[in-house]
C-alpha atoms as a PDB file:
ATOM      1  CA  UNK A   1    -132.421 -32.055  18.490  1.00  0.00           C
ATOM      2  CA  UNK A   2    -135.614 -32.686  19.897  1.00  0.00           C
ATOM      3  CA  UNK A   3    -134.171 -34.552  23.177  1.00  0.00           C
ATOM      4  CA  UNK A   4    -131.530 -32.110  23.930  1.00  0.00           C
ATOM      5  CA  UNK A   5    -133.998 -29.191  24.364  1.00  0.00           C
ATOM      6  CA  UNK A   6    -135.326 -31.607  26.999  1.00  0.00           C
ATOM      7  CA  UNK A   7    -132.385 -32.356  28.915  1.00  0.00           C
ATOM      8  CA  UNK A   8    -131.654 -28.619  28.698  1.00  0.00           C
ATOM      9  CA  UNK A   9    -135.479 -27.428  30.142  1.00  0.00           C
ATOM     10  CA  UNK A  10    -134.704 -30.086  33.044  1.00  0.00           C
ATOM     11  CA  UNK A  11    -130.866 -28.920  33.706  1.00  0.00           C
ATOM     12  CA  UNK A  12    -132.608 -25.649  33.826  1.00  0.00           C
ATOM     13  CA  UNK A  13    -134.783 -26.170  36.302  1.00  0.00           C
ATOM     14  CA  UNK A  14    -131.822 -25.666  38.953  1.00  0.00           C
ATOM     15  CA  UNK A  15    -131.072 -22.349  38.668  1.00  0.00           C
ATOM     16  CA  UNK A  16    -135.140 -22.033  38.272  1.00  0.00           C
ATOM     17  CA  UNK A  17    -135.430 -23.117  41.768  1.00  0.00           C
ATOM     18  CA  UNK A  18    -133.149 -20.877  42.917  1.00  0.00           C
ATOM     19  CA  UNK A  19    -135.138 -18.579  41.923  1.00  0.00           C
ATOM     20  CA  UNK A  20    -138.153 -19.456  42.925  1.00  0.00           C
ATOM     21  CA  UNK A  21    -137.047 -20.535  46.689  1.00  0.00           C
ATOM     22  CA  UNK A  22    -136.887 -24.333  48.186  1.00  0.00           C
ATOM     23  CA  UNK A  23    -140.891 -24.748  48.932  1.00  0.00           C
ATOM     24  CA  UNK A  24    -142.240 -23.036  45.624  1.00  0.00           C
ATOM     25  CA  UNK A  25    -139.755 -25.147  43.625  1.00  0.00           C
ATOM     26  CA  UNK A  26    -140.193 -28.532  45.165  1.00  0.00           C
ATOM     27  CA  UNK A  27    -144.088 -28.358  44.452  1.00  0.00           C
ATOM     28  CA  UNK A  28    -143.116 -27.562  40.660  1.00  0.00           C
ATOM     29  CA  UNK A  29    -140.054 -30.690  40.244  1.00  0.00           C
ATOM     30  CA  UNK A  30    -142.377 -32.961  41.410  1.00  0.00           C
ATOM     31  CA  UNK A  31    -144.272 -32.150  38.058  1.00  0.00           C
ATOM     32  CA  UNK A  32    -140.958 -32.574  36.301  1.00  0.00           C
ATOM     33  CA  UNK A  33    -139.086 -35.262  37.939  1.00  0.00           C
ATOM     34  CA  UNK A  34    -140.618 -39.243  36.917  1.00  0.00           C
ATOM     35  CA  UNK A  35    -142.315 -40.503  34.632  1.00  0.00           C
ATOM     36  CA  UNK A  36    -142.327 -36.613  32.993  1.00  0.00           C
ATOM     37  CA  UNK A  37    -138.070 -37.068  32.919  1.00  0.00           C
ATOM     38  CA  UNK A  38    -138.618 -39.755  30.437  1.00  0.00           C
ATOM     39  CA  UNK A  39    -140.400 -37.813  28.199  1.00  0.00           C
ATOM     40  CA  UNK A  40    -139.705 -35.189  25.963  1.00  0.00           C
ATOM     41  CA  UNK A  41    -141.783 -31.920  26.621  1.00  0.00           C
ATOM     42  CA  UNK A  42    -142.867 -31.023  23.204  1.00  0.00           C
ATOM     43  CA  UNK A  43    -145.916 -28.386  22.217  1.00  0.00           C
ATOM     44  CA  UNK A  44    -149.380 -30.283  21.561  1.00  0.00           C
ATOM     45  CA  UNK A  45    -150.231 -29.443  17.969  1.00  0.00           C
ATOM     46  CA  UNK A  46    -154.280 -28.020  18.205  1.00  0.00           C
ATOM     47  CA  UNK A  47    -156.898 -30.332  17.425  1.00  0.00           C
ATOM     48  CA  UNK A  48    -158.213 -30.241  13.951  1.00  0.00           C
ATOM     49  CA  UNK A  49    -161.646 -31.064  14.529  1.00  0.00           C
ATOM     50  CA  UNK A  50    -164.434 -31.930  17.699  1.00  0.00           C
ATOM     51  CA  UNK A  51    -163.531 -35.756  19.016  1.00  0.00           C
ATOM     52  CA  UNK A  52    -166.027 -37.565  20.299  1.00  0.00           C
ATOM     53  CA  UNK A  53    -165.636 -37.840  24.551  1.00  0.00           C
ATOM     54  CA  UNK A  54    -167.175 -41.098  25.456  1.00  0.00           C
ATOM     55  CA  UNK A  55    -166.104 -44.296  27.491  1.00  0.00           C
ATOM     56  CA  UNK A  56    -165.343 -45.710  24.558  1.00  0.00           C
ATOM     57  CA  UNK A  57    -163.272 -43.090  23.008  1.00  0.00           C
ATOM     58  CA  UNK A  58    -161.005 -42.810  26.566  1.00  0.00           C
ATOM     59  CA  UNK A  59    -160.722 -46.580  26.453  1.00  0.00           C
ATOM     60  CA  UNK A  60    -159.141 -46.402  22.680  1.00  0.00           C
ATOM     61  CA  UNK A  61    -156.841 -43.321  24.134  1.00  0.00           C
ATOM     62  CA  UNK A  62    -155.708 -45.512  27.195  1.00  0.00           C
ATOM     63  CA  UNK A  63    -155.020 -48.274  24.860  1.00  0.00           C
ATOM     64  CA  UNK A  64    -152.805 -45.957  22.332  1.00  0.00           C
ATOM     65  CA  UNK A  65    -155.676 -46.762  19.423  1.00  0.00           C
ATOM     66  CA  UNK A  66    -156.431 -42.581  20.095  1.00  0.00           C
ATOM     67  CA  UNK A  67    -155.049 -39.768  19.079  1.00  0.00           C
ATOM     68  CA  UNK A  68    -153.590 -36.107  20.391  1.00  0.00           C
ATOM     69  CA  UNK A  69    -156.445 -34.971  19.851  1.00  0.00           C
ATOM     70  CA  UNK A  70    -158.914 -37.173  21.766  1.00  0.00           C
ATOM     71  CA  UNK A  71    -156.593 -36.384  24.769  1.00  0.00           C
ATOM     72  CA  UNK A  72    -155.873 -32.548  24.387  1.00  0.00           C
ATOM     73  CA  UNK A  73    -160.050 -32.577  24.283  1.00  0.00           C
ATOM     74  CA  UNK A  74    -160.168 -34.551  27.494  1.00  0.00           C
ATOM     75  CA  UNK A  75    -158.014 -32.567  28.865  1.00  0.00           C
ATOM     76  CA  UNK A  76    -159.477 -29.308  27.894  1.00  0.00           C
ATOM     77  CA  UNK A  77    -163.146 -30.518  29.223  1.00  0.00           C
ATOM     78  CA  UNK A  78    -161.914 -31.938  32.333  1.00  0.00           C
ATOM     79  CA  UNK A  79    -159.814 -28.504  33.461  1.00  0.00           C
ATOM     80  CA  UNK A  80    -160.721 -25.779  31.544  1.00  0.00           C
ATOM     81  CA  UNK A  81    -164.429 -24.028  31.045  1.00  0.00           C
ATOM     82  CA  UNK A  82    -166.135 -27.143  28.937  1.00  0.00           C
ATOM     83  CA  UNK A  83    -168.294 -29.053  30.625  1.00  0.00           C
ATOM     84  CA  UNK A  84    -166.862 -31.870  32.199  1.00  0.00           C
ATOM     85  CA  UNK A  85    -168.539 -35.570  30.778  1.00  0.00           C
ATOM     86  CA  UNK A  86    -171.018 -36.372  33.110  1.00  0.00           C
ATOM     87  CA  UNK A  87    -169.550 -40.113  33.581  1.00  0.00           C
ATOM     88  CA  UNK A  88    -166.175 -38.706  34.612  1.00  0.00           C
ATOM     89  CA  UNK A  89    -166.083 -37.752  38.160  1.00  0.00           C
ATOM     90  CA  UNK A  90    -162.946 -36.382  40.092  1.00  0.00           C
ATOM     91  CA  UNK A  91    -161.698 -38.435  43.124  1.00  0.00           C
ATOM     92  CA  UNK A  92    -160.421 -35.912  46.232  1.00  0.00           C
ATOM     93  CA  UNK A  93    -157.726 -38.609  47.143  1.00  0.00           C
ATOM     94  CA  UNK A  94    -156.191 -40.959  44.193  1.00  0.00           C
ATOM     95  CA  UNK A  95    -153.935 -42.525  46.930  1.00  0.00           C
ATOM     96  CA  UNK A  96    -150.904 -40.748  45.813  1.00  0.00           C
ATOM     97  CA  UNK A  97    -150.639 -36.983  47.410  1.00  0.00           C
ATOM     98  CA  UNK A  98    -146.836 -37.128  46.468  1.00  0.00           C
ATOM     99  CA  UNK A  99    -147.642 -37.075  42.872  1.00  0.00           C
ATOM    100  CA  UNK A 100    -148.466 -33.578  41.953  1.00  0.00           C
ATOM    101  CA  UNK A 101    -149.930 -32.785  38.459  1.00  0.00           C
ATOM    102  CA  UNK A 102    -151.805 -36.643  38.603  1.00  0.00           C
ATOM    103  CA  UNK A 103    -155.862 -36.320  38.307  1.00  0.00           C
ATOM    104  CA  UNK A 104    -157.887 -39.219  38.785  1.00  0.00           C
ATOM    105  CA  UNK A 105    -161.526 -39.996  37.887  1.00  0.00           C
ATOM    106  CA  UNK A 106    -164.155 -42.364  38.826  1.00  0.00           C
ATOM    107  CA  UNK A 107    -166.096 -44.099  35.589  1.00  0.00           C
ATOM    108  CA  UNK A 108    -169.861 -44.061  36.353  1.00  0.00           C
ATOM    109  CA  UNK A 109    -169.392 -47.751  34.971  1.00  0.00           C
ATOM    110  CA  UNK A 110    -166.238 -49.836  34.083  1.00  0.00           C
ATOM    111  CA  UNK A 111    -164.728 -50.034  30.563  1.00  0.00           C
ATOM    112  CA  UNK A 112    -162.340 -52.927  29.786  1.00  0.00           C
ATOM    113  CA  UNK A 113    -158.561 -51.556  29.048  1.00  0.00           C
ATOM    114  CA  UNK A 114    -156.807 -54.398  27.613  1.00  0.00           C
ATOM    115  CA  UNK A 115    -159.887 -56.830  28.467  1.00  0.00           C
ATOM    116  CA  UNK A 116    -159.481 -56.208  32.124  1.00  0.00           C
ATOM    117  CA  UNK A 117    -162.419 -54.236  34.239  1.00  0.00           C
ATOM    118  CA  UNK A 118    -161.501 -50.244  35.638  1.00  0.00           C
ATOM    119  CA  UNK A 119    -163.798 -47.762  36.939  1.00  0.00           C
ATOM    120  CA  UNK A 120    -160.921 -45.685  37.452  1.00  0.00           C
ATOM    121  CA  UNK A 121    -158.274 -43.273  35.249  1.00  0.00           C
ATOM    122  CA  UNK A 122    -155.560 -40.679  35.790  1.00  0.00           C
ATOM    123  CA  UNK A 123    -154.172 -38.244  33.615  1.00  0.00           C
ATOM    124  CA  UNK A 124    -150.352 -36.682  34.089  1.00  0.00           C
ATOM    125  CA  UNK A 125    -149.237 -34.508  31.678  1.00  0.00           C
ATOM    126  CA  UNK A 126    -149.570 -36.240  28.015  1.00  0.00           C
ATOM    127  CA  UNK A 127    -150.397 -39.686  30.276  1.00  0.00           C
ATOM    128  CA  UNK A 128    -153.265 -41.355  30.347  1.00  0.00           C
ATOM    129  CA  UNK A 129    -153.480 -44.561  32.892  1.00  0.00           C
ATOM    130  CA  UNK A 130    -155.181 -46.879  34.858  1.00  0.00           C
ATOM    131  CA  UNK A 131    -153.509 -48.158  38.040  1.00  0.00           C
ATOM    132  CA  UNK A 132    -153.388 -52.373  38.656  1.00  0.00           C
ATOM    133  CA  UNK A 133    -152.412 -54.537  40.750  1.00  0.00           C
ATOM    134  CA  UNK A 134    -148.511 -55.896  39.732  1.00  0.00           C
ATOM    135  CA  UNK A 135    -149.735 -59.246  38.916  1.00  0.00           C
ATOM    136  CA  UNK A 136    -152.512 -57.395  35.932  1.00  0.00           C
ATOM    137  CA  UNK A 137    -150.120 -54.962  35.047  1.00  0.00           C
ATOM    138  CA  UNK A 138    -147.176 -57.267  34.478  1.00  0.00           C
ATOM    139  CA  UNK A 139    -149.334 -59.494  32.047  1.00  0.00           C
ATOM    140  CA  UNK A 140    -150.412 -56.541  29.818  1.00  0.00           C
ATOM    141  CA  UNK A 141    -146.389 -55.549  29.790  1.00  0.00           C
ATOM    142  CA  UNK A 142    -145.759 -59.179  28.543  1.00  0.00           C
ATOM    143  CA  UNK A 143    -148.762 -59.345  26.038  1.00  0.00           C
ATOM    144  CA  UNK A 144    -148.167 -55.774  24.855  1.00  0.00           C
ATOM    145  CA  UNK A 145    -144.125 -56.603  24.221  1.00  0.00           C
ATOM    146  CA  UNK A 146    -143.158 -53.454  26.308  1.00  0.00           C
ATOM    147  CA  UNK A 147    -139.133 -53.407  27.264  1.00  0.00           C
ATOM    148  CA  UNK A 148    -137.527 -52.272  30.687  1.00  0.00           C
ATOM    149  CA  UNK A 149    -136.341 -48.643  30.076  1.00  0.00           C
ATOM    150  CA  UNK A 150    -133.019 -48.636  30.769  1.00  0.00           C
ATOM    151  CA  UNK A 151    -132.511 -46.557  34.110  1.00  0.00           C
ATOM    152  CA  UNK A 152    -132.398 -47.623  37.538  1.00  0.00           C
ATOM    153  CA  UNK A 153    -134.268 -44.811  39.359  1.00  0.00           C
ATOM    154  CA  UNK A 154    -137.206 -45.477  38.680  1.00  0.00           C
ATOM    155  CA  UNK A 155    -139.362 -48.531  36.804  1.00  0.00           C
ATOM    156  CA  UNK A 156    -140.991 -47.680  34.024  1.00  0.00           C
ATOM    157  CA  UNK A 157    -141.396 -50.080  30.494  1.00  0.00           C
ATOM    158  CA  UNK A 158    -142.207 -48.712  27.310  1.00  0.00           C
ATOM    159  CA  UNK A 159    -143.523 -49.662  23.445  1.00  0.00           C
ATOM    160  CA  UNK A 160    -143.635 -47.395  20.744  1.00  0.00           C
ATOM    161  CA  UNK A 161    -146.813 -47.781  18.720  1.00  0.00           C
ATOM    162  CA  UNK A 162    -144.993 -45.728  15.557  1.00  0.00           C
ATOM    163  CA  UNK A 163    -140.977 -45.808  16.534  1.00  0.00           C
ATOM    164  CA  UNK A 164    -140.495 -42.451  14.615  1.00  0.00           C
ATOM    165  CA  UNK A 165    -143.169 -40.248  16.194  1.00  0.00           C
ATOM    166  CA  UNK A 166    -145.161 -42.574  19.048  1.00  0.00           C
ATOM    167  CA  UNK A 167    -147.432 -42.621  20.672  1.00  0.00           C
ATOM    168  CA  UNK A 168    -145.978 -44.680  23.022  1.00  0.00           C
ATOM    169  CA  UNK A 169    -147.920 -47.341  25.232  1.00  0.00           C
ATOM    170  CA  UNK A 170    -145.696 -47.917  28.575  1.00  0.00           C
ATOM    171  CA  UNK A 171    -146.145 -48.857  32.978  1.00  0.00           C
ATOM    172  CA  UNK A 172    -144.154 -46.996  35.360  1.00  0.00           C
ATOM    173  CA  UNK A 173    -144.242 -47.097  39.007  1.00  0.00           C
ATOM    174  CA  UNK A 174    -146.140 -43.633  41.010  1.00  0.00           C
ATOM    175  CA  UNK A 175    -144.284 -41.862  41.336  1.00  0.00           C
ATOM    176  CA  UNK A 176    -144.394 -40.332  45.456  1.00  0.00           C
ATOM    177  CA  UNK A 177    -140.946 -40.513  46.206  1.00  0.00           C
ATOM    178  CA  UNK A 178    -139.582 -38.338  43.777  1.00  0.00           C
ATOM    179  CA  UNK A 179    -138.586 -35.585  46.402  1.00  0.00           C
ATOM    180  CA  UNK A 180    -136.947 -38.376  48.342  1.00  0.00           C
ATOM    181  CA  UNK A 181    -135.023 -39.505  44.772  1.00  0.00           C
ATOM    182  CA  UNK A 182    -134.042 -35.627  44.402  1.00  0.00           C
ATOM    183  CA  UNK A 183    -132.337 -35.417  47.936  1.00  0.00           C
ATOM    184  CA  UNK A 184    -130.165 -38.759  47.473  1.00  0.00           C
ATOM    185  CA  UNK A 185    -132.305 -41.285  48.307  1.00  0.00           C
ATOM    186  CA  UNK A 186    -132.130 -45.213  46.995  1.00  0.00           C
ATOM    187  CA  UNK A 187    -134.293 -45.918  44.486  1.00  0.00           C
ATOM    188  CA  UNK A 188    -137.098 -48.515  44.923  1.00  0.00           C
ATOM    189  CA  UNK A 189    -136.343 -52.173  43.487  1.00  0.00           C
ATOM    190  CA  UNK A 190    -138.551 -53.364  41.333  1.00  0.00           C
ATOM    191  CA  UNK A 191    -140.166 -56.151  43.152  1.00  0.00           C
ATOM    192  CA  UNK A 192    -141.346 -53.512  45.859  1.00  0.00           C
ATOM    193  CA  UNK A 193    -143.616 -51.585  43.386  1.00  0.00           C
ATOM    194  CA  UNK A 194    -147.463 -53.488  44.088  1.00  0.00           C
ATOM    195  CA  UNK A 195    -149.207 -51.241  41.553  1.00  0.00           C
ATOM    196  CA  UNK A 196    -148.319 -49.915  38.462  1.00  0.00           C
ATOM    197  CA  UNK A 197    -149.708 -47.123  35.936  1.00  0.00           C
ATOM    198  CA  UNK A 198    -150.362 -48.533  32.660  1.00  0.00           C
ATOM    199  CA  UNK A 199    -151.649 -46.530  29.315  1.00  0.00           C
ATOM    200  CA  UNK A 200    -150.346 -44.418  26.380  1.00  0.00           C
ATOM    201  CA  UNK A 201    -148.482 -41.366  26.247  1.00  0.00           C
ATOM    202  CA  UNK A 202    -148.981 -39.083  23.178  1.00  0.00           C
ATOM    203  CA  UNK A 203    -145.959 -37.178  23.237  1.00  0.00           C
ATOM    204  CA  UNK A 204    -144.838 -36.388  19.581  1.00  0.00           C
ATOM    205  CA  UNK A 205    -141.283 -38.019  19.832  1.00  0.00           C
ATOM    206  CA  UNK A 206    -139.600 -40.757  18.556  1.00  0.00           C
ATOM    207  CA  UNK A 207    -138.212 -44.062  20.201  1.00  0.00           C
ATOM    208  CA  UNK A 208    -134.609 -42.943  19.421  1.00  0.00           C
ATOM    209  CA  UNK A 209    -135.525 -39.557  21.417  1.00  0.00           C
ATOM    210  CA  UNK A 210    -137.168 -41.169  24.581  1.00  0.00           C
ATOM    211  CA  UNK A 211    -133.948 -43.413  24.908  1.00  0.00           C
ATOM    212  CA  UNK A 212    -131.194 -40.828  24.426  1.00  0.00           C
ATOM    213  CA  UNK A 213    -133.382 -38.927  27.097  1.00  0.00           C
ATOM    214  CA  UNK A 214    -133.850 -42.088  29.626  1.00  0.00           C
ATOM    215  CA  UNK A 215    -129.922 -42.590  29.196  1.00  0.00           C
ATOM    216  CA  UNK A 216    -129.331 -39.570  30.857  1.00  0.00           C
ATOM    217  CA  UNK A 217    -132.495 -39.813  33.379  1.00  0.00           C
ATOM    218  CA  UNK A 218    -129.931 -40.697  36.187  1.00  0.00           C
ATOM    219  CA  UNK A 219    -127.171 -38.230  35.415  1.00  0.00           C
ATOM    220  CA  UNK A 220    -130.112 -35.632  35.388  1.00  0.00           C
ATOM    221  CA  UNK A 221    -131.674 -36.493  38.573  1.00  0.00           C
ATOM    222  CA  UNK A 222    -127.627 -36.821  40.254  1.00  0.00           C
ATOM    223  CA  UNK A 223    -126.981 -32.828  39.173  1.00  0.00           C
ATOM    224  CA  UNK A 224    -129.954 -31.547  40.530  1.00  0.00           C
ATOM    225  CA  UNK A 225    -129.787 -33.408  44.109  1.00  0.00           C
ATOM    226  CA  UNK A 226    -126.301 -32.003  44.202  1.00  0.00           C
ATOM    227  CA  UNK A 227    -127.413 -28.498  42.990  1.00  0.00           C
ATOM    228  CA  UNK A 228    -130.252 -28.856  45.423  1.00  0.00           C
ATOM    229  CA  UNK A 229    -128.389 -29.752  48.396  1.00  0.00           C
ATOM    230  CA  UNK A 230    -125.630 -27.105  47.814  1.00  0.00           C
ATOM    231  CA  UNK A 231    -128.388 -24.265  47.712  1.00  0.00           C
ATOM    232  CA  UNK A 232    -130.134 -25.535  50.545  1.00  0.00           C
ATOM    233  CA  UNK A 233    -126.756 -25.723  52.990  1.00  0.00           C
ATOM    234  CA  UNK A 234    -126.441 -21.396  51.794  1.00  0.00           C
ATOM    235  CA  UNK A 235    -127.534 -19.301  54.934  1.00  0.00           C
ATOM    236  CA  UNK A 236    -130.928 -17.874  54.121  1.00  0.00           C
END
């Protein structure tokens, strides 16, 4: 099943860091940890054919009205050798250096994701988000009928666009204390969070998948803060 082989990669990633050594593996968890520990890691199929990259295409990918596609093309302009859109340009500080693996972009004008105004948008793995104010965000979770995923570690909400294969529109907290999560530390309550990241993820998976995954977010997180904290009392 689909959402075991992701529990598995993340119970994995233990004996990976043990490996690797405490300061080259707590640059890579932080790519793992939250939102990506509510997600299952799954292989982006290739794009079939050349989507269009304009503000009005990333709007209907933020929105979950895109595709795979439209966001593996994105992705591959904006990081690899294609020419990056001309209206996209790469902020040197997004406001959250604890967040590794998030790249944000200034709009050279604003588009309107779910009728509100943003000149600005992140990508994170299969993400792709704006960040509002709580007051903004918290009205497109009510109009969009997103639920609370059930953990406690982190806030994140969540409605499947297609409940057998997604995409998935959802808001989660940043993410910049997930290091702090990893070595015991209390989780945030929700009322603390001022901004949240709101947008789509295109992650091939089903609704069933994402919650037998976010059941076990906690247990997850709890076995590799005590595998962690064992390794790091060993003598050097």
């Amino acid at each position: 099943m689909r959402g075991q082989v992701a529990v598995n990669d993340l119970k994995g990633g233990v004996g990976h860091m043990i490996r690797l050594g405490r300061h080259e593996y707590m640059a890579e968890f932080q790519l793992r940890i939250i939102p990506a520990i509510l997600m299952l890691l799954l292989a982006a199929p290739a794009a079939a054919a050349e989507p269009e990259l304009s503000p009005e295409a990333l709007q209907r990918t933020i929105e979950c009205r895109g595709d795979l596609a439209t966001l593996s093309a994105f992705g591959e302009a904006l990081f690899s050798s294609k020419q990056r859109p001309a209206w996209l340009k790469p902020l040197s500080d997004n406001g959250h250096p604890g967040m590794l693996g998030l790249w944000t972009y200034r709009l050279a004008r604003p588009i309107k994701v779910f009728g509100r105004d943003v000149d600005t948008v992140s990508f994170l793995s299969q993400w792709v988000v704006v960040e509002l104010p709580r007051d903004t965000a918290d009205a497109i979770i009510r109009d969009q009928k997103m639920e609370r995923a059930p953990i406690r570690i982190a806030e994140q909400y969540y409605h499947f666009i297609d409940d057998a294969e997604g995409p998935m529109l959802g808001a989660f907290t940043p993410t910049d204390n997930a290091l702090e999560l990893l070595l015991g530390g209390d989780a945030k309550p929700d009322a603390a969070n001022r901004t949240l990241f709101v947008g789509c993820n295109y992650t091939p998976a089903s609704k069933a998948e994402f919650l037998a995954v976010a059941a076990q977010a906690e247990a997850i997180v709890g076995g590799s803060a005590k595998a962690l904290d064992e390794t790091l009392k060993k003598p050097q």
